[in-house]
PDB file of N, CA and C in Angstrom:
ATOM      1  N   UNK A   1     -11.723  23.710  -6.651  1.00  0.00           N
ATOM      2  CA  UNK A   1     -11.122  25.005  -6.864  1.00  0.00           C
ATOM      3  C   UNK A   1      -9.707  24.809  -7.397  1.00  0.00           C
ATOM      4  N   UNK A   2      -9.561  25.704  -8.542  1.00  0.00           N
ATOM      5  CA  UNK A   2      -8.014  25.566  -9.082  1.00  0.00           C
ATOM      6  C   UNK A   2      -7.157  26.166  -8.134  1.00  0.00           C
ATOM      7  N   UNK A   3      -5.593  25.618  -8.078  1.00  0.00           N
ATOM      8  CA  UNK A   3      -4.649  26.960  -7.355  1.00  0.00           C
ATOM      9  C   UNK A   3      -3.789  26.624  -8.342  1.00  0.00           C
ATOM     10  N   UNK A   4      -3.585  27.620  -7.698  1.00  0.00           N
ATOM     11  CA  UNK A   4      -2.212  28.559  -9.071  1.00  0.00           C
ATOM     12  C   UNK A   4      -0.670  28.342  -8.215  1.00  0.00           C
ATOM     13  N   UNK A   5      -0.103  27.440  -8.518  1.00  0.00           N
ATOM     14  CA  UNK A   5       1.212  26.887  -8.017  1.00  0.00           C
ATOM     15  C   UNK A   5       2.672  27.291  -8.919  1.00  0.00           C
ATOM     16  N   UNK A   6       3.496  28.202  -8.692  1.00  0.00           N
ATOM     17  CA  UNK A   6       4.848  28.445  -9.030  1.00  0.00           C
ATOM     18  C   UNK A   6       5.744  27.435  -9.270  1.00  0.00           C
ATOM     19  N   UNK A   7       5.899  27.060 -10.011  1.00  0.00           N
ATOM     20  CA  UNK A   7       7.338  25.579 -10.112  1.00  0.00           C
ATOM     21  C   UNK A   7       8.583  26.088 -11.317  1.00  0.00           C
ATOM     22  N   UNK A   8       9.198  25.452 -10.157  1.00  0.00           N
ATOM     23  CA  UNK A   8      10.580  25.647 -11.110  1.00  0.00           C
ATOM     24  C   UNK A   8      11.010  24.583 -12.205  1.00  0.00           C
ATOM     25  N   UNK A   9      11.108  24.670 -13.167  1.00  0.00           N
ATOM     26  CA  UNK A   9      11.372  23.584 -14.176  1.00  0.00           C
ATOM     27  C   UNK A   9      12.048  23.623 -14.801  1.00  0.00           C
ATOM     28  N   UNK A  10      13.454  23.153 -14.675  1.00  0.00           N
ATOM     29  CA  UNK A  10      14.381  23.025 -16.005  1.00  0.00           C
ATOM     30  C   UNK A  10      14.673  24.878 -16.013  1.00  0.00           C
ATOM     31  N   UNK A  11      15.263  25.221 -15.037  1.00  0.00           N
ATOM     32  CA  UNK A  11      15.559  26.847 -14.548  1.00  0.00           C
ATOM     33  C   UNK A  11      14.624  27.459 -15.080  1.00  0.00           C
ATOM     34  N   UNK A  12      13.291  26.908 -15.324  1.00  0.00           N
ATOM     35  CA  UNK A  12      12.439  27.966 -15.419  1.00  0.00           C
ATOM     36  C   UNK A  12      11.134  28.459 -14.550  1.00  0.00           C
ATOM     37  N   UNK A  13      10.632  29.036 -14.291  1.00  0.00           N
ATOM     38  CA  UNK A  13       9.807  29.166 -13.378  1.00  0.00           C
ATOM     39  C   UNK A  13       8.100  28.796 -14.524  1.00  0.00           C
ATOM     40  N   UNK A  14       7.388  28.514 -14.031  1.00  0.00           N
ATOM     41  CA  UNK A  14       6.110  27.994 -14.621  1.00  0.00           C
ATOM     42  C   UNK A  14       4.722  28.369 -13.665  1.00  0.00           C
ATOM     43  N   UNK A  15       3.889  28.581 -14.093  1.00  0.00           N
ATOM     44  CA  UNK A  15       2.560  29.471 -13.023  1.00  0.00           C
ATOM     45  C   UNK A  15       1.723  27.841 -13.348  1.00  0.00           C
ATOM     46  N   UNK A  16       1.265  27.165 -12.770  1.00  0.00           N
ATOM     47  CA  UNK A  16       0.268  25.797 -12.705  1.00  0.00           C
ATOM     48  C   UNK A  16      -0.881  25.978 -12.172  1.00  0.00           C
ATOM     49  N   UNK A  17      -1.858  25.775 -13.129  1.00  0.00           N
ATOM     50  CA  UNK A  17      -3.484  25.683 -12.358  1.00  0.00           C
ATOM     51  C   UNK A  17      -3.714  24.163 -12.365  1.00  0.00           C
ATOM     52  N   UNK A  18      -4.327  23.763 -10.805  1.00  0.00           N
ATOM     53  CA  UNK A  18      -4.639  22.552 -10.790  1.00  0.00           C
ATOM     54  C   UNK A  18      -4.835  22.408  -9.432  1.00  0.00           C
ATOM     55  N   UNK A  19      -6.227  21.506  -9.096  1.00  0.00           N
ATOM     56  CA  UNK A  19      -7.228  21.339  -8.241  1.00  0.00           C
ATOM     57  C   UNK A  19      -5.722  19.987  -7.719  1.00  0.00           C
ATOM     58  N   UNK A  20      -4.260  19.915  -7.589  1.00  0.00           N
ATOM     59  CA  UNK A  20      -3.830  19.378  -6.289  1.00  0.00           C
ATOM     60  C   UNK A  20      -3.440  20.672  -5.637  1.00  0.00           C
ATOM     61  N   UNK A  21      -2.734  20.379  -4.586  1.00  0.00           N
ATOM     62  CA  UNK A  21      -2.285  21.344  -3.207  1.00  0.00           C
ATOM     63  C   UNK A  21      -0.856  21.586  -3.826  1.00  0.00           C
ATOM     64  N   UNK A  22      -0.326  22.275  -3.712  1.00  0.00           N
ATOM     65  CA  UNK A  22       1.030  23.551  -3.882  1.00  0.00           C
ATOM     66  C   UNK A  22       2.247  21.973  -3.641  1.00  0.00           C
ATOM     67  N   UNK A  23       1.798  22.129  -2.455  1.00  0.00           N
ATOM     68  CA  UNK A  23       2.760  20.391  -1.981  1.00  0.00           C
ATOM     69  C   UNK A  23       3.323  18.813  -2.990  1.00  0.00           C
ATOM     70  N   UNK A  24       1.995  19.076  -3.847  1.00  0.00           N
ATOM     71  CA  UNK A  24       1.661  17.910  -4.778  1.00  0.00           C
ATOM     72  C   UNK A  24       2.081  18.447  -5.637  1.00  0.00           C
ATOM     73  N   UNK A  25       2.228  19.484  -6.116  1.00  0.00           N
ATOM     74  CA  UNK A  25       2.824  20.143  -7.883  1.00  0.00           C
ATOM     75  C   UNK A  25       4.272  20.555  -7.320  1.00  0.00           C
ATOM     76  N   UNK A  26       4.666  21.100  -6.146  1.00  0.00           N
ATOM     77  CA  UNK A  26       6.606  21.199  -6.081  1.00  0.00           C
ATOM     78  C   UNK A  26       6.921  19.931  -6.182  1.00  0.00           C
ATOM     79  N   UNK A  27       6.493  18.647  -5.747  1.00  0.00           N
ATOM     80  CA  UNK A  27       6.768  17.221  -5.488  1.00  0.00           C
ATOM     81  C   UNK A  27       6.450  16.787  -7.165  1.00  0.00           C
ATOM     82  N   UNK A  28       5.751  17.103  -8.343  1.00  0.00           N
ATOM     83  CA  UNK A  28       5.722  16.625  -9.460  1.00  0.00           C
ATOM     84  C   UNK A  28       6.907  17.503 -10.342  1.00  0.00           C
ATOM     85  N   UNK A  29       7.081  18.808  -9.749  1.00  0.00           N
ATOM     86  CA  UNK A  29       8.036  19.905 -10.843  1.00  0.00           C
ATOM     87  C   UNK A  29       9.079  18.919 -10.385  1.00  0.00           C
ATOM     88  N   UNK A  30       9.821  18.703  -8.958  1.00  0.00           N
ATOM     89  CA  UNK A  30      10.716  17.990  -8.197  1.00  0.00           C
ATOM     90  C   UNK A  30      11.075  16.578  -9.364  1.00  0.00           C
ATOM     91  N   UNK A  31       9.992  15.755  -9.415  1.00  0.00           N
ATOM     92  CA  UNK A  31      10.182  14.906 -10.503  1.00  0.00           C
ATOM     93  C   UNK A  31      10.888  14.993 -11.527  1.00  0.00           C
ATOM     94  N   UNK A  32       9.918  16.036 -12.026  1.00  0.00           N
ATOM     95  CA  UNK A  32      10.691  16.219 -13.631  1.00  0.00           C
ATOM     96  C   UNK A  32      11.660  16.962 -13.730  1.00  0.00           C
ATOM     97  N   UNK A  33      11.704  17.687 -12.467  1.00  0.00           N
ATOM     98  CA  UNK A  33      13.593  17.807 -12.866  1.00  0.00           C
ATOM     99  C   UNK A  33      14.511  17.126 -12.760  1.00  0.00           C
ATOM    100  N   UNK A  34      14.272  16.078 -11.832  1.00  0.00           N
ATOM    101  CA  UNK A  34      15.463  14.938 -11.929  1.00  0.00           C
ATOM    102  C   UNK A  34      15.402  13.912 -12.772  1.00  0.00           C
ATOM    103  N   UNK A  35      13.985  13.443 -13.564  1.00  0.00           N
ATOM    104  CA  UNK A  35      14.218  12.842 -14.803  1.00  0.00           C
ATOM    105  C   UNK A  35      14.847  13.756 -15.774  1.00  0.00           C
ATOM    106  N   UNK A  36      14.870  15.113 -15.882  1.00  0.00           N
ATOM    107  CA  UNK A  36      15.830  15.767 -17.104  1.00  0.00           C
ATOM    108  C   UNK A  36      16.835  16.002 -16.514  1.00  0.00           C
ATOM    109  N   UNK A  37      17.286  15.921 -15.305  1.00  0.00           N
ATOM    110  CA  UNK A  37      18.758  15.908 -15.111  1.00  0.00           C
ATOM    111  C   UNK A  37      19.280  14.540 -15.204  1.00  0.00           C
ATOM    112  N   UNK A  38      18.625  13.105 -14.814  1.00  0.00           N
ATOM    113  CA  UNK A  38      19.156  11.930 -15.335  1.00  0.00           C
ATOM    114  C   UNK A  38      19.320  11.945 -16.959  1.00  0.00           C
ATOM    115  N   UNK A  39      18.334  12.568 -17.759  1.00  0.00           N
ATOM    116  CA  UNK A  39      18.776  12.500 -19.165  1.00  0.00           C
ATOM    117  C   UNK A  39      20.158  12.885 -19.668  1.00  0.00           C
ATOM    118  N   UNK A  40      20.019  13.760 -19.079  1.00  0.00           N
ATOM    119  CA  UNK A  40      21.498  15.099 -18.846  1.00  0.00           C
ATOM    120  C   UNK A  40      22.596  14.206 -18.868  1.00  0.00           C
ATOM    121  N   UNK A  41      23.025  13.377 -17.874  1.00  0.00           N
ATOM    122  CA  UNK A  41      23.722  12.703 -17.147  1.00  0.00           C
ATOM    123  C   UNK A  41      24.357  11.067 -17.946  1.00  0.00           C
ATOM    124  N   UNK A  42      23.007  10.699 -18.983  1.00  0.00           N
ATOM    125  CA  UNK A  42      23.232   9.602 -19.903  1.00  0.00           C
ATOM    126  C   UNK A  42      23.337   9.592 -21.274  1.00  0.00           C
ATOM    127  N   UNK A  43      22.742  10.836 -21.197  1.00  0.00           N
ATOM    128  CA  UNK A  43      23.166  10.910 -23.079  1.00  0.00           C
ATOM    129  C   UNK A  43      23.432  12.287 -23.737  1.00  0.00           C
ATOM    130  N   UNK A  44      23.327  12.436 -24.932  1.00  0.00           N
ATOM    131  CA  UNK A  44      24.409  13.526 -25.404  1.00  0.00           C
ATOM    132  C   UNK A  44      23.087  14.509 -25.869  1.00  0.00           C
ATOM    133  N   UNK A  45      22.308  14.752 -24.630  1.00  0.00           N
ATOM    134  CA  UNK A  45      21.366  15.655 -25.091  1.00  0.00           C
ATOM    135  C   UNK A  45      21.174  17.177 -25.804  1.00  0.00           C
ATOM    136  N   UNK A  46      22.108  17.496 -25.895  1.00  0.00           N
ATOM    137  CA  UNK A  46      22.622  18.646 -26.077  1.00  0.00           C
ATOM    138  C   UNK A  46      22.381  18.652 -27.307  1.00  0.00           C
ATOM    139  N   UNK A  47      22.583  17.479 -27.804  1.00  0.00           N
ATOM    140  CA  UNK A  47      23.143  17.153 -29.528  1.00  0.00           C
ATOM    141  C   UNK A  47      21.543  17.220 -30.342  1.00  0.00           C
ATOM    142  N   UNK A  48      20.655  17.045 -29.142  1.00  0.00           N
ATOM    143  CA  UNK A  48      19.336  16.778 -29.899  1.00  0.00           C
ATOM    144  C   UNK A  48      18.406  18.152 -29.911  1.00  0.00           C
ATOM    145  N   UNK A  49      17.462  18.330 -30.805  1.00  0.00           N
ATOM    146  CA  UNK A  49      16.307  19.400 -30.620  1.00  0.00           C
ATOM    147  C   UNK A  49      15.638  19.193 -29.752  1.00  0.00           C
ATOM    148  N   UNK A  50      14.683  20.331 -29.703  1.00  0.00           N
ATOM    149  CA  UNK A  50      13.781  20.180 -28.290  1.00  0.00           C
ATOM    150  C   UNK A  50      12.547  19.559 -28.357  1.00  0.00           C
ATOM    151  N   UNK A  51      12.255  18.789 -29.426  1.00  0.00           N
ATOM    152  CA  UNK A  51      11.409  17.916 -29.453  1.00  0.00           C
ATOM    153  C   UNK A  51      11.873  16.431 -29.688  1.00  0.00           C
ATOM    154  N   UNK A  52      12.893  16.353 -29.916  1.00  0.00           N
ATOM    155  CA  UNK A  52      13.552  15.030 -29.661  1.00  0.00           C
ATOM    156  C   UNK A  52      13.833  14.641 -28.067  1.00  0.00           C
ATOM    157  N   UNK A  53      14.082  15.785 -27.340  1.00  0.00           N
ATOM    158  CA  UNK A  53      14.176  16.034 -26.012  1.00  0.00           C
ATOM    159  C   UNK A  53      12.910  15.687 -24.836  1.00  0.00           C
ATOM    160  N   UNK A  54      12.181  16.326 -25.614  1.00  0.00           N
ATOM    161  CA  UNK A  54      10.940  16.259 -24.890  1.00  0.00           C
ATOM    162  C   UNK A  54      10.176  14.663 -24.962  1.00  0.00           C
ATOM    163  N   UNK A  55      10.652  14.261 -26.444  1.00  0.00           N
ATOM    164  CA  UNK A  55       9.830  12.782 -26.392  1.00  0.00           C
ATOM    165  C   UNK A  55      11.208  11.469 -25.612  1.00  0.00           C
ATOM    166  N   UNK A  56      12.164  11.559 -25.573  1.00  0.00           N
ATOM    167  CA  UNK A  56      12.886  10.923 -24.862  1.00  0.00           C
ATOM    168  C   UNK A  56      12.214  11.240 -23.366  1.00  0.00           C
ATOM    169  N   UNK A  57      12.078  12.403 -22.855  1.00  0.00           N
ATOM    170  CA  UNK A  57      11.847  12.909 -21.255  1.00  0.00           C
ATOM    171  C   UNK A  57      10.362  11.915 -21.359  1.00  0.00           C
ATOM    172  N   UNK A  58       9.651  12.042 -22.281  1.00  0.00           N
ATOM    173  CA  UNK A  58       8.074  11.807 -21.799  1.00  0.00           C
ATOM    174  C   UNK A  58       8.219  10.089 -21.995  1.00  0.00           C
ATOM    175  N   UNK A  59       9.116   9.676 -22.853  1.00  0.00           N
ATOM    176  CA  UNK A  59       9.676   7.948 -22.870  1.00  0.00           C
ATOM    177  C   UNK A  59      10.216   7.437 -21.578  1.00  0.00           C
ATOM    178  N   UNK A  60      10.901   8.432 -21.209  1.00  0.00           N
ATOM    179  CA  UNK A  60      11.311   7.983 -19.649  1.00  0.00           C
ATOM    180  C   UNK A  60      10.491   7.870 -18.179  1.00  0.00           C
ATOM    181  N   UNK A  61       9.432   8.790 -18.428  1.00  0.00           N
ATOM    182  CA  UNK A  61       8.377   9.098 -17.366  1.00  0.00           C
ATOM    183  C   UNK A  61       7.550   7.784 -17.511  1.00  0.00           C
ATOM    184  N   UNK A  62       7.008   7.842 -18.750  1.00  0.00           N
ATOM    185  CA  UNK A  62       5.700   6.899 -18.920  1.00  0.00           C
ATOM    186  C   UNK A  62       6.569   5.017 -18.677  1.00  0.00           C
ATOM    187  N   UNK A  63       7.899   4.761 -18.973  1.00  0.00           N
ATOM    188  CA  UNK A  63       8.596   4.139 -18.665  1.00  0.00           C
ATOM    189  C   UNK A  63       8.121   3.624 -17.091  1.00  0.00           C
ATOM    190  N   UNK A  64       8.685   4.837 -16.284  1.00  0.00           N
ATOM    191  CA  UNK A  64       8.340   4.845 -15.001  1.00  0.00           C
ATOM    192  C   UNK A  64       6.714   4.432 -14.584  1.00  0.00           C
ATOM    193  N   UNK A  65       6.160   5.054 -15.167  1.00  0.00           N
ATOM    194  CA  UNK A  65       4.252   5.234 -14.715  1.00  0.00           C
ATOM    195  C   UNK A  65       3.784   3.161 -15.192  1.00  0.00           C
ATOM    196  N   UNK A  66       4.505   2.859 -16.803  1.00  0.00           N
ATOM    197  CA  UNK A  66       4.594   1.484 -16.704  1.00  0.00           C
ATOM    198  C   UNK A  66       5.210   0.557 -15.784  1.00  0.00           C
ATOM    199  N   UNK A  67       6.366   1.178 -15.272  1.00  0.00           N
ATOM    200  CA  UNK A  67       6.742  -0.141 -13.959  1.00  0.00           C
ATOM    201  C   UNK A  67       6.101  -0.040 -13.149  1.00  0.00           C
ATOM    202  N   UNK A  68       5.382   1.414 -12.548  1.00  0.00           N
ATOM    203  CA  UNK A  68       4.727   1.190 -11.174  1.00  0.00           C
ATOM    204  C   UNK A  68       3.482   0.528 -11.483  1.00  0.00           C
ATOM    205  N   UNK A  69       2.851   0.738 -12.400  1.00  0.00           N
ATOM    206  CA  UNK A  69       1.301   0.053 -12.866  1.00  0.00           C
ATOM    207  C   UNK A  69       2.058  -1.198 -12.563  1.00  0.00           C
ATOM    208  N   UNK A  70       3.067  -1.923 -13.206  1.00  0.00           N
ATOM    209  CA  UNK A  70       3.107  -3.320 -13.008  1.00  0.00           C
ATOM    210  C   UNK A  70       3.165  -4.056 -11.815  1.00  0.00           C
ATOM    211  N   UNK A  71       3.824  -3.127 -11.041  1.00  0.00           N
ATOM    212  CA  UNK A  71       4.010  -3.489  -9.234  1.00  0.00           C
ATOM    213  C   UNK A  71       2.796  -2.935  -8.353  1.00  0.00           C
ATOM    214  N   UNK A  72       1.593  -2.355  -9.205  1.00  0.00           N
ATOM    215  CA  UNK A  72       0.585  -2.619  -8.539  1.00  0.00           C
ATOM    216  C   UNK A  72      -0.234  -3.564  -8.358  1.00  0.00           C
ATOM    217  N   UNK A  73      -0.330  -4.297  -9.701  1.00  0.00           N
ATOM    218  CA  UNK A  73      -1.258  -5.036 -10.290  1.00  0.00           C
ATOM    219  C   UNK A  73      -0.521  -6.147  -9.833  1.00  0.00           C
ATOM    220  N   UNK A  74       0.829  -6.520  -9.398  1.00  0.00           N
ATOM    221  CA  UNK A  74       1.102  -7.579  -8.689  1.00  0.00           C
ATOM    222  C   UNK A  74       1.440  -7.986  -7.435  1.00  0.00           C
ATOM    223  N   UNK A  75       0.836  -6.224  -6.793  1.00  0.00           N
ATOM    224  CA  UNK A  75       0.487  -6.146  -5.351  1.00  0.00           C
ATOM    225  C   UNK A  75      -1.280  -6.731  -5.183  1.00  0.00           C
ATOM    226  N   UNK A  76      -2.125  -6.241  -6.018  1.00  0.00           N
ATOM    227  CA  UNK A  76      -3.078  -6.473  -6.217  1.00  0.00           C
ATOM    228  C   UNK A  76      -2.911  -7.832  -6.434  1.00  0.00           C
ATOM    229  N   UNK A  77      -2.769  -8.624  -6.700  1.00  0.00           N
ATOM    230  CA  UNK A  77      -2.798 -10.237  -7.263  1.00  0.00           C
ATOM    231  C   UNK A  77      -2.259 -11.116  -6.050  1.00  0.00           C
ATOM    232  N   UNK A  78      -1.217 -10.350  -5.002  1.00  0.00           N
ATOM    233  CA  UNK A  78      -0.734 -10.874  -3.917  1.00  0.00           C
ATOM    234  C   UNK A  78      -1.847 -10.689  -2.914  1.00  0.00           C
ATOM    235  N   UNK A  79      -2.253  -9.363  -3.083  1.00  0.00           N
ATOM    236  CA  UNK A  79      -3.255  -9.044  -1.734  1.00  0.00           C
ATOM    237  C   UNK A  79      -4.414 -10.147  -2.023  1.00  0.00           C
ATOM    238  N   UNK A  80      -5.126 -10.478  -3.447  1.00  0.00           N
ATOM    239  CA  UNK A  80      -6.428 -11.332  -3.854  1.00  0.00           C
ATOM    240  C   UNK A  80      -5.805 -12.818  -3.039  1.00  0.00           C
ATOM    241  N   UNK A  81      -4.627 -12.676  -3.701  1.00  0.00           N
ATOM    242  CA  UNK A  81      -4.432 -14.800  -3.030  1.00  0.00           C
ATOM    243  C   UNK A  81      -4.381 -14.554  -1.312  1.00  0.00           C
ATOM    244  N   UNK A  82      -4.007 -13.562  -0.945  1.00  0.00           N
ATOM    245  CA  UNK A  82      -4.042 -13.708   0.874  1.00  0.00           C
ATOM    246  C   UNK A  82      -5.053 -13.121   1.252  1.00  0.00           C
ATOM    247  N   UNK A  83      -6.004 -12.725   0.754  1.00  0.00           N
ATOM    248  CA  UNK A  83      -7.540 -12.840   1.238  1.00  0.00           C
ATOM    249  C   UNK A  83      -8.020 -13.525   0.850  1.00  0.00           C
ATOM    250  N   UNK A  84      -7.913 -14.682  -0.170  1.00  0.00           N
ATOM    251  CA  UNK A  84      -8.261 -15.883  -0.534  1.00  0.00           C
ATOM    252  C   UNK A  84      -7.856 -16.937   0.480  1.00  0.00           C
ATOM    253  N   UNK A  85      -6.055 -16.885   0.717  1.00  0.00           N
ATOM    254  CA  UNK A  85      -6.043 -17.601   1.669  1.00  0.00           C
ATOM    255  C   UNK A  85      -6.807 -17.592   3.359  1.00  0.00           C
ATOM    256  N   UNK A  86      -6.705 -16.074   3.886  1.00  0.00           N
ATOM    257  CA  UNK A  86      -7.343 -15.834   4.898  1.00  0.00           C
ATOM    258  C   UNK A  86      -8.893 -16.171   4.825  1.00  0.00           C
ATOM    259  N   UNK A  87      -9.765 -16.347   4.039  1.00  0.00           N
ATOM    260  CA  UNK A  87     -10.660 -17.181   3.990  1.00  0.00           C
ATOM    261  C   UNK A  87     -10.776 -18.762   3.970  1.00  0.00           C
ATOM    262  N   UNK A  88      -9.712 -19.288   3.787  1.00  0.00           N
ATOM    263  CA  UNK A  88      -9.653 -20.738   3.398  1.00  0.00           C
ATOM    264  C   UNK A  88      -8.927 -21.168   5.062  1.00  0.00           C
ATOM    265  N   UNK A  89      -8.417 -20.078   5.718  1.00  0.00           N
ATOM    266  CA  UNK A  89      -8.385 -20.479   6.776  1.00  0.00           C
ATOM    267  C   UNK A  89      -8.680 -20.123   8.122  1.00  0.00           C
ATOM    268  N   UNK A  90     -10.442 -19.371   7.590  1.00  0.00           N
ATOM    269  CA  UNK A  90     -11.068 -18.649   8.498  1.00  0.00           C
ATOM    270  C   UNK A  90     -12.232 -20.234   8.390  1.00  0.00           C
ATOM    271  N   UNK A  91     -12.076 -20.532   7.400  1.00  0.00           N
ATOM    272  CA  UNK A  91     -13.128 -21.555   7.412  1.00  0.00           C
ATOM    273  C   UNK A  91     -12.649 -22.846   8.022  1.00  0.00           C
ATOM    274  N   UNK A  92     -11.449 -23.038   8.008  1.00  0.00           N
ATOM    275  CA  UNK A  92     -10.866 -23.867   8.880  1.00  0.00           C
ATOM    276  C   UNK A  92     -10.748 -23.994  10.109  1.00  0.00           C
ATOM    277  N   UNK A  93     -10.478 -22.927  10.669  1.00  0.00           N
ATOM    278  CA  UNK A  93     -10.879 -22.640  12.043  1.00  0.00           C
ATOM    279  C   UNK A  93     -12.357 -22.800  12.366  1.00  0.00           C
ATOM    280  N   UNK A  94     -13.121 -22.299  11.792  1.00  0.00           N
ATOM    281  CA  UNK A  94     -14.566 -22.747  11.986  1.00  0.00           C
ATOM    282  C   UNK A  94     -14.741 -24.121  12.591  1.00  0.00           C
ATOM    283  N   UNK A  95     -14.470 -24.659  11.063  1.00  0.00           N
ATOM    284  CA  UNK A  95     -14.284 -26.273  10.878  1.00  0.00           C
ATOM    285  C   UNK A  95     -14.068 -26.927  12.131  1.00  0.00           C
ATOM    286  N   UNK A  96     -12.696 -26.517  12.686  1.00  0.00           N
ATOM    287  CA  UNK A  96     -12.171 -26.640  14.088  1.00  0.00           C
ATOM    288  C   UNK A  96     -12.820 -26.894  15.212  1.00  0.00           C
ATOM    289  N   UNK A  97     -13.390 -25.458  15.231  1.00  0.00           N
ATOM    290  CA  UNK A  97     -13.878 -25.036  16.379  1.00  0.00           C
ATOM    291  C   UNK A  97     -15.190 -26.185  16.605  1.00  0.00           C
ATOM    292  N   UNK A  98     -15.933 -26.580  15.714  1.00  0.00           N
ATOM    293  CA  UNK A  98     -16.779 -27.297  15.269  1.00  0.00           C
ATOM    294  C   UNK A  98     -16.893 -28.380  15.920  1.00  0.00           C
ATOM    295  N   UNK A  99     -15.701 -29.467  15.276  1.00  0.00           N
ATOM    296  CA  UNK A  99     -15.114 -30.500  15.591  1.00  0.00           C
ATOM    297  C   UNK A  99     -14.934 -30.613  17.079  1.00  0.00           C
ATOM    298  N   UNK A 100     -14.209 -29.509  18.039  1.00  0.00           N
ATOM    299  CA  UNK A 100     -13.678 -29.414  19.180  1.00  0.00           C
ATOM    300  C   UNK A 100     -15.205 -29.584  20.281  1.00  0.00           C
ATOM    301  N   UNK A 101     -16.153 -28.763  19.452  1.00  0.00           N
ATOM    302  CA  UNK A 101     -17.269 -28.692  20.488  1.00  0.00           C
ATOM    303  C   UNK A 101     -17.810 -30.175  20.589  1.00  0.00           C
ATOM    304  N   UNK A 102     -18.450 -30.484  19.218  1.00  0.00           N
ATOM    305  CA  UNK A 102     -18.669 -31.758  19.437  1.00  0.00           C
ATOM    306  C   UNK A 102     -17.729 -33.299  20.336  1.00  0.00           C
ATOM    307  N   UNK A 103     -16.724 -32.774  20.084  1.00  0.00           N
ATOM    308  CA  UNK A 103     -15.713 -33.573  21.045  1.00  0.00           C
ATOM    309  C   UNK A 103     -16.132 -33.454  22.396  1.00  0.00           C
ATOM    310  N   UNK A 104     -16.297 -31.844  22.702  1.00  0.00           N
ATOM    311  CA  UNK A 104     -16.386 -31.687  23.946  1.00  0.00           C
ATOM    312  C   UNK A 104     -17.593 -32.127  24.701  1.00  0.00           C
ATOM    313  N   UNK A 105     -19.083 -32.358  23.963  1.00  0.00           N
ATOM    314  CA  UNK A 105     -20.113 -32.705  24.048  1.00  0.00           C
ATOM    315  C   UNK A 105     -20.266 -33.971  24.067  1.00  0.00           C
ATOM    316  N   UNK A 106     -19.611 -34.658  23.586  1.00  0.00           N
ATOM    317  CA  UNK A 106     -18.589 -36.101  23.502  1.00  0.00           C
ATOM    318  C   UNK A 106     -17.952 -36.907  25.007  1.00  0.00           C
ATOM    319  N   UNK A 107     -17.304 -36.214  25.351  1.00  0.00           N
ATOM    320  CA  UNK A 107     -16.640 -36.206  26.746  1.00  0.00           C
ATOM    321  C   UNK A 107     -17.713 -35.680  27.969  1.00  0.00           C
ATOM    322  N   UNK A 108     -18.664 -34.881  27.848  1.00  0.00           N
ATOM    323  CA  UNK A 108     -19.438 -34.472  28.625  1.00  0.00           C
ATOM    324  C   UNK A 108     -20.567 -34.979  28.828  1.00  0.00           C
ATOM    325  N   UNK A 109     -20.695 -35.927  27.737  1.00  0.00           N
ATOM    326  CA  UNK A 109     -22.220 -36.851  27.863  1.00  0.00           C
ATOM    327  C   UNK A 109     -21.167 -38.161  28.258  1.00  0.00           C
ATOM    328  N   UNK A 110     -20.328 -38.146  28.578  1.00  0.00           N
ATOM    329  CA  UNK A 110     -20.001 -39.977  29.194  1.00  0.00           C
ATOM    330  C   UNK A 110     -19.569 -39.876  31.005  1.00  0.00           C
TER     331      UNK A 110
END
């Protein structure tokens, strides 16, 4: 089901249809107003049209959406080697445990 979410954007108010929760679209309008107020803040935006504007804003977002992809994929690559490792030393313990019985079967037959 769509809802119809109110956001304020860049002093404007905006009507949003979209199957997230009211919570999830103030928290994305929230976004993009502080990436266009950081623009604000670094360069002489004023000076530019509103489509020069808009592709700097959408350069800066997707900017963002590229670093986090990258710090997933090398969360992902950390999590693969330590469930790699946690196998290499689930089998060790095995191994162990192994060793220990036979020891103990060792000592118990003399």
């Amino acid at each position: 089901m769509e809802n119809q979410t109110k956001v304020l954007i860049g002093g404007q108010v905006y009507t949003l249809g979209s199957g997230e929760s009211e919570e999830y679209m103030q928290r994305v309008a929230l976004y993009l107003n502080k990436k266009m107020e950081d623009l604000k803040n670094v360069t002489d935006i004023k000076r530019m049209n509103s489509r020069m504007q808009s592709i700097l804003l959408a350069i800066n977002i997707v900017d963002d959406l590229f670093k986090e992809r990258k710090i997933v994929e090398e969360e992902k690559k950390k999590s693969a080697h330590l469930a790699n490792e946690n196998k290499k030393l689930q089998r060790e313990i095995e191994r162990t445990k192994q060793e220990l019985d036979e020891y103990l079967k060792l000592l118990n037959a003399e």
